[in-house]
C-alpha atoms as a PDB file:
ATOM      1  CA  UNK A   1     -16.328 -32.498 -18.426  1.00  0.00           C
ATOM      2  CA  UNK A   2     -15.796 -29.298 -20.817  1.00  0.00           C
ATOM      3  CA  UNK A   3     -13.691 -26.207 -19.387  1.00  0.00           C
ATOM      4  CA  UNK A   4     -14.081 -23.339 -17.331  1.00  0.00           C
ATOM      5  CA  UNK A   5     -14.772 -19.763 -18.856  1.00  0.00           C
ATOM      6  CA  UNK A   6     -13.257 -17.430 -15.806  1.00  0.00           C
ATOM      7  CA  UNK A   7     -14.859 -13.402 -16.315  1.00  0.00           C
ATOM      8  CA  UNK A   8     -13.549 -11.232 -14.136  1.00  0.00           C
ATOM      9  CA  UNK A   9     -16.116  -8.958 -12.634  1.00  0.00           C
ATOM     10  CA  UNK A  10     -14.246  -6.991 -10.682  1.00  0.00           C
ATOM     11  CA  UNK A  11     -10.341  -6.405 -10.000  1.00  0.00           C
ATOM     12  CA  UNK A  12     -10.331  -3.598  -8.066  1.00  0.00           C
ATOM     13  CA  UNK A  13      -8.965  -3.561  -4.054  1.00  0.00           C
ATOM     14  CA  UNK A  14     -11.753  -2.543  -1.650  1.00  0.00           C
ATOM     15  CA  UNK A  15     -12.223   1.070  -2.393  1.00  0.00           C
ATOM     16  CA  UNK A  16     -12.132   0.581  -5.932  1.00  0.00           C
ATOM     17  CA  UNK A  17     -11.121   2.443  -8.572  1.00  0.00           C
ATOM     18  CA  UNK A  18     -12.124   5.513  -9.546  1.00  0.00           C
ATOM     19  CA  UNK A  19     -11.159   6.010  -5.665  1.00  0.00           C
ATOM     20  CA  UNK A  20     -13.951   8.155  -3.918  1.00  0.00           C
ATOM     21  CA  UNK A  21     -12.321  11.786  -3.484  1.00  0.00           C
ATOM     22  CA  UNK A  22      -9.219  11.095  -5.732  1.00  0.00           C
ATOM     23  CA  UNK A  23      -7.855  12.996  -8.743  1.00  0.00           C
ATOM     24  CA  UNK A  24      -5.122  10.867  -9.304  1.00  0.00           C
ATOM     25  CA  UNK A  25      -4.273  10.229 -13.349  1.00  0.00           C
ATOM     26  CA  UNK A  26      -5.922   6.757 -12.808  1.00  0.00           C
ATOM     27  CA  UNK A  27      -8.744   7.357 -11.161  1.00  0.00           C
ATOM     28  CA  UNK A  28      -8.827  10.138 -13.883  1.00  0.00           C
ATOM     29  CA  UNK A  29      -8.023   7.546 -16.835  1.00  0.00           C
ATOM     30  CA  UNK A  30     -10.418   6.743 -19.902  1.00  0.00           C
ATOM     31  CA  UNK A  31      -9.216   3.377 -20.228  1.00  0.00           C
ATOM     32  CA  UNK A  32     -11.752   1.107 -19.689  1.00  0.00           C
ATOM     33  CA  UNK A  33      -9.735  -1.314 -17.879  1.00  0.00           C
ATOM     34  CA  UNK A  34      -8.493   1.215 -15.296  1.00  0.00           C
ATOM     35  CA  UNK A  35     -12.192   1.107 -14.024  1.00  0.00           C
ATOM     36  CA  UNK A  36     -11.717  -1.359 -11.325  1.00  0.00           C
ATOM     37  CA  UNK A  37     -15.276  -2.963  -9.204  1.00  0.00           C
ATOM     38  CA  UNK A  38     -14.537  -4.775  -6.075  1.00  0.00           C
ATOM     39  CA  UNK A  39     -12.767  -8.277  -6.594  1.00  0.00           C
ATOM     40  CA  UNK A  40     -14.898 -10.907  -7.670  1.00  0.00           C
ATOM     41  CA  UNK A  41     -14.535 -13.843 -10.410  1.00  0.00           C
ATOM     42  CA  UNK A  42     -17.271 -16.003 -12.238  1.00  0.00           C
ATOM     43  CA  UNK A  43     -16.918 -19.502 -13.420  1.00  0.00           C
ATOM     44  CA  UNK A  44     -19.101 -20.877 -15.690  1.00  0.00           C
ATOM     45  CA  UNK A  45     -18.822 -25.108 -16.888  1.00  0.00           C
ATOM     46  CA  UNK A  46     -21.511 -27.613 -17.431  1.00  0.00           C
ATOM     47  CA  UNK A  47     -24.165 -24.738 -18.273  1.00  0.00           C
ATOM     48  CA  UNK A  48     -23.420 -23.624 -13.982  1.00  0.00           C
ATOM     49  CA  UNK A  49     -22.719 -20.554 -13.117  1.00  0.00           C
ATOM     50  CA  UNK A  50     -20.409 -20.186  -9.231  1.00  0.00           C
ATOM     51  CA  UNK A  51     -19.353 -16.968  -8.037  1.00  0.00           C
ATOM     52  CA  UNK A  52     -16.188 -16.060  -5.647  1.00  0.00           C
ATOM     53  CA  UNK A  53     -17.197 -13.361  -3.539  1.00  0.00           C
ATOM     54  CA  UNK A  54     -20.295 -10.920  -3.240  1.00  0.00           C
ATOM     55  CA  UNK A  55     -18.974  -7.890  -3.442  1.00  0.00           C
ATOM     56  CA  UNK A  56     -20.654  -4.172  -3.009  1.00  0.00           C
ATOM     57  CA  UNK A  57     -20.503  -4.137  -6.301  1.00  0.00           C
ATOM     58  CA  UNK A  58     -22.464  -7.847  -7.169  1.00  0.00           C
ATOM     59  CA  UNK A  59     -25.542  -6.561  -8.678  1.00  0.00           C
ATOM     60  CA  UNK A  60     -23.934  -3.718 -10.940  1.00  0.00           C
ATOM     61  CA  UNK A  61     -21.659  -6.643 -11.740  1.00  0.00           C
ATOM     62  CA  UNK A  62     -23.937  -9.737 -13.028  1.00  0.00           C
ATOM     63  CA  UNK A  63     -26.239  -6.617 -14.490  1.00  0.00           C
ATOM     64  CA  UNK A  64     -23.056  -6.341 -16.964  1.00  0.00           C
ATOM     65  CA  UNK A  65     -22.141  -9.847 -17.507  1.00  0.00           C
ATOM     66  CA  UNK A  66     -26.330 -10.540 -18.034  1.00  0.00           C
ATOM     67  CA  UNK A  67     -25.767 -13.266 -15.986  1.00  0.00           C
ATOM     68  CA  UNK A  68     -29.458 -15.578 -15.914  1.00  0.00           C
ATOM     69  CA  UNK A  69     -28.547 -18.229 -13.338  1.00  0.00           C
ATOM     70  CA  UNK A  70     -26.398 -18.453  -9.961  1.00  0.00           C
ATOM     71  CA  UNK A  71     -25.640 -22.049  -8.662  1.00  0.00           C
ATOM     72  CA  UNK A  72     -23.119 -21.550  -6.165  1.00  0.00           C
ATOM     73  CA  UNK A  73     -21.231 -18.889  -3.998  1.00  0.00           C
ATOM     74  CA  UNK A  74     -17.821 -19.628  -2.556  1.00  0.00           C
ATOM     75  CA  UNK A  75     -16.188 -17.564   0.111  1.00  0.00           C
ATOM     76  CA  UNK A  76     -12.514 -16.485   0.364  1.00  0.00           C
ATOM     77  CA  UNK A  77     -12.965 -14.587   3.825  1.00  0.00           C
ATOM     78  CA  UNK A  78     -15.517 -12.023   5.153  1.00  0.00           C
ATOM     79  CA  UNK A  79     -14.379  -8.648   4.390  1.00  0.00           C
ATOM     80  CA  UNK A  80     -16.961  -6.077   3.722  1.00  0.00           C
ATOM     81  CA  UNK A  81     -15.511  -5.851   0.090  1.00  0.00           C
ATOM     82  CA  UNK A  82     -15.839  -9.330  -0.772  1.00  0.00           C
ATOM     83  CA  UNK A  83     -20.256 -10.312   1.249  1.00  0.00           C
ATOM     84  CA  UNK A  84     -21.485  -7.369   1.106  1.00  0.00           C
ATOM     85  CA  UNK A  85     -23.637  -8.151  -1.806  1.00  0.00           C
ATOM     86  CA  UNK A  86     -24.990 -11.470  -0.530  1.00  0.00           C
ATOM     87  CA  UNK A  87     -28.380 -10.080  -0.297  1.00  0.00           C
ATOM     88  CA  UNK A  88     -28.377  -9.490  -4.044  1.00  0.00           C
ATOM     89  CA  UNK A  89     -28.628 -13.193  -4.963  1.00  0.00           C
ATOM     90  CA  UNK A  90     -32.373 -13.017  -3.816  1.00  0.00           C
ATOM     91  CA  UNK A  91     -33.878 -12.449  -7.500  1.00  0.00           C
ATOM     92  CA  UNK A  92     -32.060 -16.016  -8.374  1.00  0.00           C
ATOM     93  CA  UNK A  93     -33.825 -17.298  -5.666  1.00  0.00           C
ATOM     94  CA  UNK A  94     -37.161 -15.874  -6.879  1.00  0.00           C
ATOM     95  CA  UNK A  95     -36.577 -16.942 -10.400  1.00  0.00           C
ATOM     96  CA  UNK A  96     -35.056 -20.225  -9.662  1.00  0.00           C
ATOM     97  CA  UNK A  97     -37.231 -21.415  -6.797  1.00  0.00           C
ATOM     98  CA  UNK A  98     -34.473 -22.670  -5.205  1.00  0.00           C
ATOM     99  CA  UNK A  99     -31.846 -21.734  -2.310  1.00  0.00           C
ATOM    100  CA  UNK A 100     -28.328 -20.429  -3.306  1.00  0.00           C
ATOM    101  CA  UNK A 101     -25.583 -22.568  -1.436  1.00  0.00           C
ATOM    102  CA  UNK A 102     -22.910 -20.975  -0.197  1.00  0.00           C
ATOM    103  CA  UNK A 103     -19.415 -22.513   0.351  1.00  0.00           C
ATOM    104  CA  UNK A 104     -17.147 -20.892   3.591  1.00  0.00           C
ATOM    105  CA  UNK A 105     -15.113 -21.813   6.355  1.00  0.00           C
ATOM    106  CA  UNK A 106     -17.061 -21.327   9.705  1.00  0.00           C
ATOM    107  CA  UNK A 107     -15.384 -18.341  10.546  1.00  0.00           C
ATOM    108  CA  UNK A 108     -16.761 -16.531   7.623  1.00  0.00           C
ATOM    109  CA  UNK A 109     -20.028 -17.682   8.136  1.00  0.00           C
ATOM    110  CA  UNK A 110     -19.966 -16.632  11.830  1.00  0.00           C
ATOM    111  CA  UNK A 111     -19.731 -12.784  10.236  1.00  0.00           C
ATOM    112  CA  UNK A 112     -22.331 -13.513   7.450  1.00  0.00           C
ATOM    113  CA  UNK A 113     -24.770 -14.681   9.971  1.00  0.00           C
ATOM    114  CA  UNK A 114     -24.467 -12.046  12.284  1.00  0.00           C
ATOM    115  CA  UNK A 115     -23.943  -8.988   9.242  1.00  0.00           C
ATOM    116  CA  UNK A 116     -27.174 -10.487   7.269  1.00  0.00           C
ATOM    117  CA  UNK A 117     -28.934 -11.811  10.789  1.00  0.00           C
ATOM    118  CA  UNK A 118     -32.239 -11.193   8.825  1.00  0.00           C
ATOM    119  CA  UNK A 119     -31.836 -13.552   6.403  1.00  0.00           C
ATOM    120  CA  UNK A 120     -31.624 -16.448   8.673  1.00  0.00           C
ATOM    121  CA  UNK A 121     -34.940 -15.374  11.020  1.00  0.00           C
ATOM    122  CA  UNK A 122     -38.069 -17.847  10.110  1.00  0.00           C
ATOM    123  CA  UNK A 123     -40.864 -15.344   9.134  1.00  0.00           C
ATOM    124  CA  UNK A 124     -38.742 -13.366   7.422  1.00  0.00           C
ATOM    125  CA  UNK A 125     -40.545 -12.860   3.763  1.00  0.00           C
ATOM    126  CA  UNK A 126     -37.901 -11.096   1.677  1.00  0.00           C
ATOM    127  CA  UNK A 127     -34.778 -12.126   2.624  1.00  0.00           C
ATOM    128  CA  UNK A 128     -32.072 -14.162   0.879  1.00  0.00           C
ATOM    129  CA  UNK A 129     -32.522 -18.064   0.965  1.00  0.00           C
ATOM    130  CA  UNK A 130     -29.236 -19.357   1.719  1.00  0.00           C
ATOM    131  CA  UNK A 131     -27.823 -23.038   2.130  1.00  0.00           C
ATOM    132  CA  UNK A 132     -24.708 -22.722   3.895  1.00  0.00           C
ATOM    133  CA  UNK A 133     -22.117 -25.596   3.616  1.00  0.00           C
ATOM    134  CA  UNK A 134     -19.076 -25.240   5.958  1.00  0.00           C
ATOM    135  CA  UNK A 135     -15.644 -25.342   4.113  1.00  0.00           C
ATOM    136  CA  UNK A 136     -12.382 -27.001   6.893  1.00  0.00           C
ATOM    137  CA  UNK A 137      -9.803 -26.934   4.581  1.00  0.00           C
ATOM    138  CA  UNK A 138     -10.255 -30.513   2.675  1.00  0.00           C
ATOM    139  CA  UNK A 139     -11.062 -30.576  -1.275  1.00  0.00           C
ATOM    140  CA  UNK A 140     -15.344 -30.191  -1.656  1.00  0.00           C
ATOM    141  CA  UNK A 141     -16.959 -31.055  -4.912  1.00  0.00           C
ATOM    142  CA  UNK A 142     -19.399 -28.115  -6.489  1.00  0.00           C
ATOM    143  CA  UNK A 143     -21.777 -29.199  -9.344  1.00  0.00           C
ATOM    144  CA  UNK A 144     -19.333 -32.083  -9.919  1.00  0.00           C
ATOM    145  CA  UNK A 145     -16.203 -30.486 -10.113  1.00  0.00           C
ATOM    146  CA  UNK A 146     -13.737 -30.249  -7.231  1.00  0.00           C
ATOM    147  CA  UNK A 147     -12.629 -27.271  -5.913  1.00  0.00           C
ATOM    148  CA  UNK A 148      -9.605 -27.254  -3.603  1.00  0.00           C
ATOM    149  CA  UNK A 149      -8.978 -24.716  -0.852  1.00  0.00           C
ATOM    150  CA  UNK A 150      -5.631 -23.056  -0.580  1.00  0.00           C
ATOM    151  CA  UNK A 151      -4.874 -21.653   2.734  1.00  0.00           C
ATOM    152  CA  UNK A 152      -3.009 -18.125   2.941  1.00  0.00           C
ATOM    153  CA  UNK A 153      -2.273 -15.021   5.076  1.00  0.00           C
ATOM    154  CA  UNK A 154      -4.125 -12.054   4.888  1.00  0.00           C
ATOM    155  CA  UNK A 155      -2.026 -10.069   7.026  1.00  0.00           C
ATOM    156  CA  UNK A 156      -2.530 -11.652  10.814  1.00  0.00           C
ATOM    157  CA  UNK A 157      -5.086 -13.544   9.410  1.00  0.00           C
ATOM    158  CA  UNK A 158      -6.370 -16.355   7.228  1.00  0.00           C
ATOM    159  CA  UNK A 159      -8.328 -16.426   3.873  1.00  0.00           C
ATOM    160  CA  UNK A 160      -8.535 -18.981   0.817  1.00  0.00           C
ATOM    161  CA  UNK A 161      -8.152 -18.891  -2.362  1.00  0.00           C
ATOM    162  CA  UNK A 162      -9.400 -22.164  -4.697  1.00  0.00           C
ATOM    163  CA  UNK A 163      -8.264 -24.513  -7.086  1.00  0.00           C
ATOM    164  CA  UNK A 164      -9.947 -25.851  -9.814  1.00  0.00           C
ATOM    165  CA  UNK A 165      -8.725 -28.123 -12.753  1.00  0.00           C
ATOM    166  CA  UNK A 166      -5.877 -26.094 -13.587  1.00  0.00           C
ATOM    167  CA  UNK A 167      -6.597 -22.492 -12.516  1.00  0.00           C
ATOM    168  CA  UNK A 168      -6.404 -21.067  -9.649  1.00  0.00           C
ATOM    169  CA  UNK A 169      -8.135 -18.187  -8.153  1.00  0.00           C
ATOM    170  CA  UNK A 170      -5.604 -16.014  -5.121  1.00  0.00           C
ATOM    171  CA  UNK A 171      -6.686 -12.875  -3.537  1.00  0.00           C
ATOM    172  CA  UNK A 172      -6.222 -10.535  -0.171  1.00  0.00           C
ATOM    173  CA  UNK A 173      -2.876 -12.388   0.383  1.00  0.00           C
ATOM    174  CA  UNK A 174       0.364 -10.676   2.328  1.00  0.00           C
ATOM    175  CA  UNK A 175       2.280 -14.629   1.997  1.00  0.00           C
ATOM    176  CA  UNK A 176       1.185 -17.992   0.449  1.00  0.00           C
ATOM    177  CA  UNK A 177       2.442 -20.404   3.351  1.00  0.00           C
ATOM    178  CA  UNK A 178       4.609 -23.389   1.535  1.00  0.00           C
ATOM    179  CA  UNK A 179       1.957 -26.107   1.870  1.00  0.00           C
ATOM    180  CA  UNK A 180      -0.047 -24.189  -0.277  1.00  0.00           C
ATOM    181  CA  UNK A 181       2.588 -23.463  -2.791  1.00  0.00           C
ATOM    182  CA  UNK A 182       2.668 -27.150  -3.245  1.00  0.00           C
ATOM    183  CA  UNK A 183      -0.914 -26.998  -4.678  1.00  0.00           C
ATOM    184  CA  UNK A 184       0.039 -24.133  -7.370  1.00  0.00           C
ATOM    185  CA  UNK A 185       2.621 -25.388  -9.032  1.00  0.00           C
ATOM    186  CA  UNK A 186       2.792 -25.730 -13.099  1.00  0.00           C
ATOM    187  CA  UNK A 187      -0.907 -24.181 -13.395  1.00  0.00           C
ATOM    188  CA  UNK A 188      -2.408 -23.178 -16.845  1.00  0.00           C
ATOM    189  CA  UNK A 189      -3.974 -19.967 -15.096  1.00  0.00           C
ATOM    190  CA  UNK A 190      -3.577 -18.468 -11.790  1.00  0.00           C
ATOM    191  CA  UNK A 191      -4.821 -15.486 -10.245  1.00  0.00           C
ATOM    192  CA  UNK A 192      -2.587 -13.391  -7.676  1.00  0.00           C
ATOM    193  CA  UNK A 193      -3.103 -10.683  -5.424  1.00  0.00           C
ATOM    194  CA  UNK A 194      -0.583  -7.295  -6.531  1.00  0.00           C
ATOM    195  CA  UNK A 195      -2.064  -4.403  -4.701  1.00  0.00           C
ATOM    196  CA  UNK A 196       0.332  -2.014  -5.359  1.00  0.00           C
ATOM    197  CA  UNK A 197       4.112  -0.892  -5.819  1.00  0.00           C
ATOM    198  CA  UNK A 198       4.978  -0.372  -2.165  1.00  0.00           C
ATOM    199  CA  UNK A 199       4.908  -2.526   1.204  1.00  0.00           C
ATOM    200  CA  UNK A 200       1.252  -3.250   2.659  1.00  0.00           C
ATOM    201  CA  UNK A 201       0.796  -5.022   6.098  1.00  0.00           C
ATOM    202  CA  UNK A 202      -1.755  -7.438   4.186  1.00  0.00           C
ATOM    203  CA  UNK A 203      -1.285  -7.720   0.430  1.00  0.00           C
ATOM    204  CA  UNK A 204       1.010  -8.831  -2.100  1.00  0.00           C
ATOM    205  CA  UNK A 205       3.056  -5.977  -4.237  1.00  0.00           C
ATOM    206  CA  UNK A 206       3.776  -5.815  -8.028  1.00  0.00           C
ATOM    207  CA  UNK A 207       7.216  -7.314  -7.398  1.00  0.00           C
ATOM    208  CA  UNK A 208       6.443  -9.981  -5.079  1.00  0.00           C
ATOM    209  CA  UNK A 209       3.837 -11.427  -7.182  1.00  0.00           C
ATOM    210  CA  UNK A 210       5.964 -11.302  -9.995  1.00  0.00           C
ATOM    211  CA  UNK A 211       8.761 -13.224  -8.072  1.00  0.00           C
ATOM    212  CA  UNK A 212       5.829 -15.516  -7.106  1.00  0.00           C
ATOM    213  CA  UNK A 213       4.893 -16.210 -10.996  1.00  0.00           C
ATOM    214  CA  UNK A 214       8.595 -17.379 -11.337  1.00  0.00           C
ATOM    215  CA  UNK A 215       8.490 -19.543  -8.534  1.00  0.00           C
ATOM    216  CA  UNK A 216       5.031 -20.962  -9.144  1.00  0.00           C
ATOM    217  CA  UNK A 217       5.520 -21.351 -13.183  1.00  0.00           C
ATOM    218  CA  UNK A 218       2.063 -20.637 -13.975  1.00  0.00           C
ATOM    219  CA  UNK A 219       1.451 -20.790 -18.027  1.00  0.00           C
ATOM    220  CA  UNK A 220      -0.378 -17.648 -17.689  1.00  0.00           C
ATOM    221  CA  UNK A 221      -0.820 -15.597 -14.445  1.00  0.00           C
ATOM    222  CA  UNK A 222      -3.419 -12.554 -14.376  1.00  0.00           C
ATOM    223  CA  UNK A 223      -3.180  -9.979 -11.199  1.00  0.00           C
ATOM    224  CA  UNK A 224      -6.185  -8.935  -9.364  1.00  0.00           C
ATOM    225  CA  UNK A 225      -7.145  -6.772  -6.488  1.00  0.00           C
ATOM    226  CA  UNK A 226      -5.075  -3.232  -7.691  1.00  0.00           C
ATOM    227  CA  UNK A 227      -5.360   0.455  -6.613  1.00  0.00           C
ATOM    228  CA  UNK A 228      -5.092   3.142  -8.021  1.00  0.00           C
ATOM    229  CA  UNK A 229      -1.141   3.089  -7.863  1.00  0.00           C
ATOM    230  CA  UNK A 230      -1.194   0.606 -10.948  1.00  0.00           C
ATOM    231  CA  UNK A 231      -2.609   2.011 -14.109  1.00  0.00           C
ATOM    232  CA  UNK A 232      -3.320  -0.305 -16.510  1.00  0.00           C
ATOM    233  CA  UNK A 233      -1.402  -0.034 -20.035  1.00  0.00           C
ATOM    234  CA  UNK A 234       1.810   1.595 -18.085  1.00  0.00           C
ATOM    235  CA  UNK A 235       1.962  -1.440 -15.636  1.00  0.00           C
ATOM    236  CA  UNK A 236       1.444  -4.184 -18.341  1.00  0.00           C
ATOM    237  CA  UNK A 237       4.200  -2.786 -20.068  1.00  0.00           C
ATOM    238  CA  UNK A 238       6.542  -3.961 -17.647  1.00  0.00           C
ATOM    239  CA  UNK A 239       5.529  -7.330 -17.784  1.00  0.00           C
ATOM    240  CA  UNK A 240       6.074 -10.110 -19.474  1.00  0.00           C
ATOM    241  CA  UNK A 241       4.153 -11.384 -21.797  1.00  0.00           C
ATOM    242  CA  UNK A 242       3.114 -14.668 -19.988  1.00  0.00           C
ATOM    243  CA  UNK A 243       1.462 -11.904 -16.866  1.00  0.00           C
ATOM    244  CA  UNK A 244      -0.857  -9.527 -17.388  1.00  0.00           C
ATOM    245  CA  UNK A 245      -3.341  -7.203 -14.921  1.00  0.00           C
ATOM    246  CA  UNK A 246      -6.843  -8.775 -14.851  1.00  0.00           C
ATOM    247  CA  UNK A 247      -9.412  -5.666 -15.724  1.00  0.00           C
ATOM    248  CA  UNK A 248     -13.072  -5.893 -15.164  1.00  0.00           C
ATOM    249  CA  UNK A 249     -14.896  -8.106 -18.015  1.00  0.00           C
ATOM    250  CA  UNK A 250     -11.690 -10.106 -18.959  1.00  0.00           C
ATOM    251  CA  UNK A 251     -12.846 -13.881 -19.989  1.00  0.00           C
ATOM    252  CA  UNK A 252     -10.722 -16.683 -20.038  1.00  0.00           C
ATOM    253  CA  UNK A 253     -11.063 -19.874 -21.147  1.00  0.00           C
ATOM    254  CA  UNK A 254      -9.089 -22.814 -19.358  1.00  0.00           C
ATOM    255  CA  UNK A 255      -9.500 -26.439 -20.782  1.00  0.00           C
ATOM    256  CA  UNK A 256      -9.989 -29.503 -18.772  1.00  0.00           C
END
């Protein structure tokens, strides 16, 4: 099997950035990369195409990226900021002919069902055509590549982040419980949640997912899911040089 080519298509937390209302210098900024959509990643191997997440932001998103095909949707949890775009994924079905499977626990399909009730009513015309394929926490193959689920805490709560090959992709976590760790060890590319510089109930700061790039020993690690706190240039410039902020459009290629 070749690779995976990872674009980012959005690396912003769930109000984005510009912030609605804000005239902050980074929601102010005219660097690109401090233009943050909602958090979402594409993969791309074997001529596929899977997305993590449909965001508010999904069709603004694969309008950018001119992306022809969607095989695959996989779920980290159901926040509005990360389904909210599900019914966007109805022109694939139109030009495809086919349904979209989607890959989530049954906890996060509970909330699509009952947020998107209309797409699963018989009679319905236009409506997305889902096949829904219920995640519990054990390794699932996608296209024929395996994608492992890594379990971690959102807050009170539980999302997943995935594994695949040697990447991994990590966001909306507050702690990575140590059975997880043990998956994320010694990757060539992993994706963290770093929110911000100070404390929040559910996600991970700057500093804490720089300790966790230490302790994990990623070869690269790329941060995802940032306000408005973190401007782009002035935060990378702290870093070094093996993590950098993930900004809307970044591509990365990670071999087999």
């Amino acid at each position: 099997m070749s690779g995976v080519r990872i674009t980012v298509l959005g690396s912003g937390t769930s109000s984005g950035v510009p912030t609605i209302g804000c005239s902050c210098d980074v929601c102010h900024s005219q660097d690109p990369r401090d233009k943050r959509l909602r958090p979402s990643v594409l993969l791309q191997f074997d001529g596929h195409s899977v997305l993590i997440d449909t965001t508010p932001d999904f069709r603004a998103q694969v309008l950018r990226v001119g992306l022809q095909r969607l095989d695959a949707v996989l779920y980290t949890h159901a926040h509005a900021d990360h389904i909210l775009g599900l019914d966007d994924v109805r022109p694939f079905n139109y030009f495809q002919k086919s349904t979209i499977p989607l890959y989530a626990t049954e906890e996060t399909f509970a909330i699509i069902r009952r947020v998107f009730a209309y797409a699963f009513e018989e009679g319905e015309s236009s409506r997305p055509r889902l096949d829904l394929r219920t995640l519990d926490g054990s390794p699932f193959e996608v296209l024929g590549r395996e994608f492992t689920p890594v379990r971690l805490e959102h807050g009170k709560g539980t999302v997943y982040g995935f594994r695949f090959g040697r990447a991994a992709y990590l966001t909306d976590h507050s702690a990575i419980p140590p059975e997880s760790k043990e998956l994320l060890q010694g990757l060539d590319v992993l994706f963290l949640d770093a929110l911000r510089r100070r404390a929040h109930p559910t996600h991970t700061t700057l500093d804490d997912a720089v300790a966790l790039v230490e302790e994990l020993k990623p070869k690269r690690a790329f941060f995802t899911h940032m306000c408005h706190d973190l401007g782009h240039a002035a935060t990378e410039a702290e870093l070094p040089a093996h993590i950098r902020l993930a900004y809307d459009g970044l591509e990365i290629e990670v071999a087999e």
